[in-house]
Protein backbone atom coordinates (compact mmCIF):
# COMPACT_ATOMS: atom_id res chain seq x y z
CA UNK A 1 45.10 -2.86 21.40
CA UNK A 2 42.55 -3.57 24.27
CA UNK A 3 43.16 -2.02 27.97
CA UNK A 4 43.92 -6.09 29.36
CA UNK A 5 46.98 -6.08 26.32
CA UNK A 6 48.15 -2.69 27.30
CA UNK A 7 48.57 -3.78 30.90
CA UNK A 8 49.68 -7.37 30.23
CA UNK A 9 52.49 -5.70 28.22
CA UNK A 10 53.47 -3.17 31.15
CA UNK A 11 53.59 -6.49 33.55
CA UNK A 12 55.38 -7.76 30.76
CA UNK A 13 58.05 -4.75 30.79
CA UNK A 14 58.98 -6.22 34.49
CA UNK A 15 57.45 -3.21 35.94
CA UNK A 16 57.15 -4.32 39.95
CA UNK A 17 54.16 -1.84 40.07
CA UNK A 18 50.92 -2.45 38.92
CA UNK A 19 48.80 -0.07 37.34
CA UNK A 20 44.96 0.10 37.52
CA UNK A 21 42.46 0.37 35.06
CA UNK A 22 39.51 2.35 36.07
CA UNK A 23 36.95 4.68 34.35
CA UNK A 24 36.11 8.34 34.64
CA UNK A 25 33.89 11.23 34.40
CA UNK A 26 34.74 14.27 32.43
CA UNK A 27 33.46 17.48 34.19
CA UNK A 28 35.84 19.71 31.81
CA UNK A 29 36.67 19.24 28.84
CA UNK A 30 40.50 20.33 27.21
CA UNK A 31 42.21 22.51 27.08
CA UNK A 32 41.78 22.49 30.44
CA UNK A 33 40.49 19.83 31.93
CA UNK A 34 39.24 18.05 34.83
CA UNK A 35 38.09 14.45 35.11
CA UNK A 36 36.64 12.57 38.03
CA UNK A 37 38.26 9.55 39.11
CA UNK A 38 35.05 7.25 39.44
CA UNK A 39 36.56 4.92 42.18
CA UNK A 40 37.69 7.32 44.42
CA UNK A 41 35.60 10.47 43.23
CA UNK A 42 38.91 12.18 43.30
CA UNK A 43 38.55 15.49 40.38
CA UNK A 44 42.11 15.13 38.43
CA UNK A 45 43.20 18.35 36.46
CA UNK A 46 45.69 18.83 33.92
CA UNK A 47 49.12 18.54 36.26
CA UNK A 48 47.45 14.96 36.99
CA UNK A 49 47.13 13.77 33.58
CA UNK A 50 48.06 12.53 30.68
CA UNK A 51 46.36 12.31 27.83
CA UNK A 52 46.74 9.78 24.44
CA UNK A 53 47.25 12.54 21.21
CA UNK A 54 44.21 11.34 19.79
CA UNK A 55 42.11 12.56 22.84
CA UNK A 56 43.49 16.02 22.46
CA UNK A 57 43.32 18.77 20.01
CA UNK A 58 45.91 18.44 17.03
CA UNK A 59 47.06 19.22 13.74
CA UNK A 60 48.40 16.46 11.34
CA UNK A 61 49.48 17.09 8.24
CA UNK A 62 47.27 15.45 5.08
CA UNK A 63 47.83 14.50 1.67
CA UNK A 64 44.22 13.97 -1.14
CA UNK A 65 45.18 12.09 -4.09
CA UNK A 66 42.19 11.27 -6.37
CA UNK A 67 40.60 10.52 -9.85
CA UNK A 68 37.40 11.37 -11.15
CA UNK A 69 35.68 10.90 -14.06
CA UNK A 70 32.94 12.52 -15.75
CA UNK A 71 30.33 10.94 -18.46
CA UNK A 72 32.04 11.55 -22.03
CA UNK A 73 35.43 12.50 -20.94
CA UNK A 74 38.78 9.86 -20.56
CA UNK A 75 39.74 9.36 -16.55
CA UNK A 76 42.34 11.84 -15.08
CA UNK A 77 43.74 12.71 -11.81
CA UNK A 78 44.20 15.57 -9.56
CA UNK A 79 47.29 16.44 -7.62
CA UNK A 80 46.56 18.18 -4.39
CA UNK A 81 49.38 19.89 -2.40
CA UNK A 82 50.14 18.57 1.35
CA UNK A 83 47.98 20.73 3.77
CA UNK A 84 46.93 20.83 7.73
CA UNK A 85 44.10 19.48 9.03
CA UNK A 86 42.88 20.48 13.05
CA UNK A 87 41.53 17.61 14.93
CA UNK A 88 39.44 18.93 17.72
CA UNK A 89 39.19 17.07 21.10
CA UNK A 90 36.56 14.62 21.03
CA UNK A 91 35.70 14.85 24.83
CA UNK A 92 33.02 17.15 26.42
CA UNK A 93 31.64 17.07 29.77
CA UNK A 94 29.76 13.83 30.71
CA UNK A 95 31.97 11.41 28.65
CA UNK A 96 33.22 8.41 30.30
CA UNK A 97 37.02 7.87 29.71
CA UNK A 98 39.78 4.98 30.79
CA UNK A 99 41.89 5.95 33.62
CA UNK A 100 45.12 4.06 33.81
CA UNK A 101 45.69 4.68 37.57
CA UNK A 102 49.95 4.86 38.92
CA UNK A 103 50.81 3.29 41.65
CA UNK A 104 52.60 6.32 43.07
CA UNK A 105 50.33 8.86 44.15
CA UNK A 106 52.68 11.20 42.87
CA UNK A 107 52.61 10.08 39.19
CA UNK A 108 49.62 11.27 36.34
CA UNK A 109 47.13 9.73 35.61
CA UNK A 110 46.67 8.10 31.62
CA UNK A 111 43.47 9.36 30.02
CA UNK A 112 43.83 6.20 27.23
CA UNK A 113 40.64 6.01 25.60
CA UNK A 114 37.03 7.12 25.85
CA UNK A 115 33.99 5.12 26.08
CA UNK A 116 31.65 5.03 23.08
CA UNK A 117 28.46 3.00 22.73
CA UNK A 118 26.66 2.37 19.53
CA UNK A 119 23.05 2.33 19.78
């Protein structure tokens, strides 16, 4: 979903408020971090934000199923018991993430997404 559908569907939602979509600067990265409001060079910490999971550090729980086979030998399959897997934060200082910006001062900020370019 694109940051124009996510918005559309807020307007959508009959919020009266309207959210902006702006970028920003992280200084610090999570656990505890700080990110620079571009447009208004305000520096947003963690009781202003919010962040989507996949921006922050989490474990999921994982499942491997697979087959091999090797020359000379018939096909079989492995069974492989449910374990963890720790997905780390993918900011660091210097990325540029979307701010969704509240109209009340008094609400967080949404850290939605991060800005990657592929060279």
């Amino acid at each position: 979903m694109s940051v124009n559908e996510l918005v559309e569907l807020m307007h959508m939602a009959g919020r009266q408020d309207t959210w902006d979509v702006g970028r920003g600067t992280v200084i610090q990265s999570p656990p505890t971090p700080v990110i620079k409001d571009n447009l208004t060079g305000m520096e947003l910490d963690a009781d202003d934000l919010v962040f989507s999971d996949h921006l922050t550090e989490h474990t999921r729980e994982i499942e491997i199923a697979g087959s091999t086979q090797t020359a000379g030998t018939h096909p079989h399959s492995h069974g492989y018991q449910p374990t963890t897997m720790t997905v780390k934060s993918p900011l660091k200082a210097g990325d540029q993430v979307i701010l969704l910006r509240p109209p009340d001062p008094m609400s967080s900020f949404v850290v939605i997404g991060k800005f990657v370019r592929f060279e």
